[in-house]
C-alpha atoms as a PDB file:
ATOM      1  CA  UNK A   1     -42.306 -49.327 -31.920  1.00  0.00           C
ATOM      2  CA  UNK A   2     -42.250 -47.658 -35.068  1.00  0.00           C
ATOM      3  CA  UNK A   3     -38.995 -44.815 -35.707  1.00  0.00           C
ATOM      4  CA  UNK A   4     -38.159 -42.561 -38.309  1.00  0.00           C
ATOM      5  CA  UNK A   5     -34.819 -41.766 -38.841  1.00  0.00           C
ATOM      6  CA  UNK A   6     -34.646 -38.050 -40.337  1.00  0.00           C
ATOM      7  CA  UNK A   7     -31.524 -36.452 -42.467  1.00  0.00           C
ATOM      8  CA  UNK A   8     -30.752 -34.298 -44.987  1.00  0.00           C
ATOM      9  CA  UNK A   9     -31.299 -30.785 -43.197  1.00  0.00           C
ATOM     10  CA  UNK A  10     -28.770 -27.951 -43.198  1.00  0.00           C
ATOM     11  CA  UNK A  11     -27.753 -23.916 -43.928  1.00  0.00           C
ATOM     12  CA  UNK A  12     -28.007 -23.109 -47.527  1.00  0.00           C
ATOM     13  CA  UNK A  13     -28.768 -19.165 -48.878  1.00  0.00           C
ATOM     14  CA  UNK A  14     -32.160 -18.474 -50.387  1.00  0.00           C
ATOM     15  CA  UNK A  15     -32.593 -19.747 -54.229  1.00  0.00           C
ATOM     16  CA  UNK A  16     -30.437 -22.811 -53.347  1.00  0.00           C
ATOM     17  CA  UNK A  17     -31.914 -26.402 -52.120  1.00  0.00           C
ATOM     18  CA  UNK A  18     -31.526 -29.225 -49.771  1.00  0.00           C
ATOM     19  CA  UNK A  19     -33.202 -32.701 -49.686  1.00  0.00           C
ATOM     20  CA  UNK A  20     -34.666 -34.378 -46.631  1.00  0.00           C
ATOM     21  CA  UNK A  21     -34.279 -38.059 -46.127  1.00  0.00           C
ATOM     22  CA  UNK A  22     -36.904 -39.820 -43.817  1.00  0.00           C
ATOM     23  CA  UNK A  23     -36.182 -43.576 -43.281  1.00  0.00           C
ATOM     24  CA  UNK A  24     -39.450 -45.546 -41.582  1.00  0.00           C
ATOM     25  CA  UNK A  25     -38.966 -48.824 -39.678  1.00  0.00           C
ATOM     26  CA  UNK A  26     -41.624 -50.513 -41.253  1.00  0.00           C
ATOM     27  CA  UNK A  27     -42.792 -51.121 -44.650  1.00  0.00           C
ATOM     28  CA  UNK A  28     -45.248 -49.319 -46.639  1.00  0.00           C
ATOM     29  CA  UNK A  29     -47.636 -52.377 -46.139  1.00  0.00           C
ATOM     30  CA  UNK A  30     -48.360 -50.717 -42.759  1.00  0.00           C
ATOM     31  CA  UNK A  31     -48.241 -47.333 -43.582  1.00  0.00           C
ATOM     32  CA  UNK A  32     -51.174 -45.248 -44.951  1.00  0.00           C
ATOM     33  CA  UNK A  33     -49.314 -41.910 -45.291  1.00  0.00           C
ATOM     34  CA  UNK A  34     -45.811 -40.271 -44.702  1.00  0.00           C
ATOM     35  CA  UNK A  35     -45.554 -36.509 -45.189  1.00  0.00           C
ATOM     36  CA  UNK A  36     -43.238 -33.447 -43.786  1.00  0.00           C
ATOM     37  CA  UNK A  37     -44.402 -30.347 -41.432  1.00  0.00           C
ATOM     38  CA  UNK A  38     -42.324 -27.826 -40.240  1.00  0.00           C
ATOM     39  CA  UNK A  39     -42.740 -25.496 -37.331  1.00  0.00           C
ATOM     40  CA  UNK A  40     -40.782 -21.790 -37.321  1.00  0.00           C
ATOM     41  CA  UNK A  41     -40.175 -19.849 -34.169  1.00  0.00           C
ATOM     42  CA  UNK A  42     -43.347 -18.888 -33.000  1.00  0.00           C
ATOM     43  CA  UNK A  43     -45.480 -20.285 -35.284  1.00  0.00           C
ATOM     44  CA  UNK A  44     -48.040 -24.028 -35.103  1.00  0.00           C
ATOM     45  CA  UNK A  45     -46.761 -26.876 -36.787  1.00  0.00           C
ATOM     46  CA  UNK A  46     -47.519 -26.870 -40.513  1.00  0.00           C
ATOM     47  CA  UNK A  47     -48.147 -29.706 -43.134  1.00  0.00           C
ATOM     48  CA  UNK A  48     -45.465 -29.377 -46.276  1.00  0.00           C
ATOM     49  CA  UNK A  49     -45.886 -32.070 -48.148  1.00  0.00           C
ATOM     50  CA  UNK A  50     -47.064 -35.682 -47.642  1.00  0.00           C
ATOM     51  CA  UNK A  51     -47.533 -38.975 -50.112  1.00  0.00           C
ATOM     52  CA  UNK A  52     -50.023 -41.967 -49.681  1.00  0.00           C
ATOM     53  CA  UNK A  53     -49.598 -45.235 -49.912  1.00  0.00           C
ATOM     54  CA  UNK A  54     -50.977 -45.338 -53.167  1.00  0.00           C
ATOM     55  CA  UNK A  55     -48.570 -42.278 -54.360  1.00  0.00           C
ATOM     56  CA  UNK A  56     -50.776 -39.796 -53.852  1.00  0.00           C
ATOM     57  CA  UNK A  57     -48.802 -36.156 -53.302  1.00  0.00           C
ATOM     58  CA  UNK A  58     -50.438 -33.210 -51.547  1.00  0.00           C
ATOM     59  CA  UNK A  59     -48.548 -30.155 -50.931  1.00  0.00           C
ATOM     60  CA  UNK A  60     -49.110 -26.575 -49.504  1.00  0.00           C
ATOM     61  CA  UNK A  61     -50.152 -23.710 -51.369  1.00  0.00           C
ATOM     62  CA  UNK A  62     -46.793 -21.971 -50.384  1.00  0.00           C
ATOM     63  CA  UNK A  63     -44.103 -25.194 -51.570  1.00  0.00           C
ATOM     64  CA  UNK A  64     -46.129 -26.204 -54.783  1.00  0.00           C
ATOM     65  CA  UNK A  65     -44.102 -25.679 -57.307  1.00  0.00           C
ATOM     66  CA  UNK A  66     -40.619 -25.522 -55.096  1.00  0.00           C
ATOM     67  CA  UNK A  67     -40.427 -29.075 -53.296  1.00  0.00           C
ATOM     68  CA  UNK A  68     -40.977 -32.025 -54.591  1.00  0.00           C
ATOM     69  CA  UNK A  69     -41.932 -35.321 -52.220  1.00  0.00           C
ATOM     70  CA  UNK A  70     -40.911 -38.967 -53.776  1.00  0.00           C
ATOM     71  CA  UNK A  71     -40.836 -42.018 -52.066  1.00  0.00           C
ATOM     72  CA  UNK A  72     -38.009 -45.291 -52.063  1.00  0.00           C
ATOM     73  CA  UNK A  73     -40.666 -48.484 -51.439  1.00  0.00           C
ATOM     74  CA  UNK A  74     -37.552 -50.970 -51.409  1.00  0.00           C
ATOM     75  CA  UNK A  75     -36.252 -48.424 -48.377  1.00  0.00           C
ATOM     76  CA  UNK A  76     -39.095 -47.599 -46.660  1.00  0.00           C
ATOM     77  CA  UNK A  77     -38.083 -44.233 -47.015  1.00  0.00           C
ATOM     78  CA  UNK A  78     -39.636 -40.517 -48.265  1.00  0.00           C
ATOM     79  CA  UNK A  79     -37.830 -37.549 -49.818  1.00  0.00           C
ATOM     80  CA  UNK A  80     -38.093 -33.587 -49.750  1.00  0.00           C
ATOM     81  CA  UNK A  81     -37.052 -32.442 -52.299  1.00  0.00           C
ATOM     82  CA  UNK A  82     -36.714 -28.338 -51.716  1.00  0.00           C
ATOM     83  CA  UNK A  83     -35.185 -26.020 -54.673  1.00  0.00           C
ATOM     84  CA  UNK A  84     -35.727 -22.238 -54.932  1.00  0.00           C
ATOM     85  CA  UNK A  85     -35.118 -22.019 -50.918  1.00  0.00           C
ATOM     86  CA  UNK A  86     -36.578 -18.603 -49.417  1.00  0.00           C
ATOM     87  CA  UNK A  87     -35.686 -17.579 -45.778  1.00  0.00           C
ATOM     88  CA  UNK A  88     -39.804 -18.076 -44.966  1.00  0.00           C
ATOM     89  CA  UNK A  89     -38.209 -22.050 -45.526  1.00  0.00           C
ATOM     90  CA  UNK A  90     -36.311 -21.285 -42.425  1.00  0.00           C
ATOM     91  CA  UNK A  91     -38.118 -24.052 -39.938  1.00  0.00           C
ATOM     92  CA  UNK A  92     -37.594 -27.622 -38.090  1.00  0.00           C
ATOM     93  CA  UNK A  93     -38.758 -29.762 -40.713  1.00  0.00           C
ATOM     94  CA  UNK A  94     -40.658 -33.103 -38.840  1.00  0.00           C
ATOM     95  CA  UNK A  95     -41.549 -36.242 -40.237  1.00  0.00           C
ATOM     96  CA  UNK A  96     -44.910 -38.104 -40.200  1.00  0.00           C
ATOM     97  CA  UNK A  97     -46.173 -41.367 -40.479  1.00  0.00           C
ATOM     98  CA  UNK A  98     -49.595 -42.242 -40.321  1.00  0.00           C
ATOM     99  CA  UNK A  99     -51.032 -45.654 -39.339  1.00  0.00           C
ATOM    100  CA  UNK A 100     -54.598 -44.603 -39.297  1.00  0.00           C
ATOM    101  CA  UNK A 101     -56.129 -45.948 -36.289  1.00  0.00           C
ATOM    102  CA  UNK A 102     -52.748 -47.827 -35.400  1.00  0.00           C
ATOM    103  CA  UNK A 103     -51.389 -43.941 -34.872  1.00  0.00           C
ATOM    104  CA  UNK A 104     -49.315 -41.209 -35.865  1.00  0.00           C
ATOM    105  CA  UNK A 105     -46.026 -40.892 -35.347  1.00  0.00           C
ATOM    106  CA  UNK A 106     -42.914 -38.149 -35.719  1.00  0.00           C
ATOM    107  CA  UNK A 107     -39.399 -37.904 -36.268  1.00  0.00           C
ATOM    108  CA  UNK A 108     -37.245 -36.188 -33.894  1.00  0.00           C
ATOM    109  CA  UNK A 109     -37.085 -33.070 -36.605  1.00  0.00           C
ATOM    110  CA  UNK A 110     -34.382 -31.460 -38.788  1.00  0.00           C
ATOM    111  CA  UNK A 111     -33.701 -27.671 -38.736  1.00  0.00           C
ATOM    112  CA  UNK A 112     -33.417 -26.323 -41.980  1.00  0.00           C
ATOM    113  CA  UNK A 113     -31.640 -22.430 -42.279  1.00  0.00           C
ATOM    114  CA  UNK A 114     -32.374 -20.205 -45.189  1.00  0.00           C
ATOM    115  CA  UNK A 115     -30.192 -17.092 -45.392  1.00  0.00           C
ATOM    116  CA  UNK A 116     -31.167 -14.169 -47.458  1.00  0.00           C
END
């Protein structure tokens, strides 16, 4: 049973940052991507930011620029790195792992606050 352990989420006012932590239980070997979405009040479930196993990033139009995701292979962890923080931030940030055809799986999710 794969699990992600998720951290790093929090209240911080807009123009600050925060940095997400997302620790898998198995090593890249098995992993073919590992990315963050986030889903506000009311809205679907959103990708942010992902990385592939071969370091590939791809981000959304509306964090390029802002958040920056890096991976730890020794850990078996991926970071968010978010800077210039705008309430529109405001979300539960989830993360993803990807297995391909051995599945997809999600953390339990981390809210992140932006105040204005």
């Amino acid at each position: 049973q794969v699990q992600l352990a998720e951290s790093g989420g929090g209240l911080v006012q807009a123009g600050g940052s925060l940095r997400l932590s997302c620790a898998a239980s198995i090593s890249w070997f098995s992993i073919n991507v590992m990315g963050w979405s986030r889903q506000a009040p009311g809205k679907q479930r959103e990708l942010v930011a992902a990385i592939t196993s071969d370091g590939v990033t791809n981000y959304a139009d509306s964090v390029k620029g802002r958040f920056t995701i890096s991976r730890d292979n020794a850990k078996n962890t991926i970071y968010l790195q978010m800077d210039s923080l705008k309430p529109e931030d405001t979300a539960v940030y989830y993360c993803r792992l990807d297995r391909g055809r051995a599945g997809v799986y999600w953390g339990q999710g981390t809210q992140v606050t932006v105040s204005s």
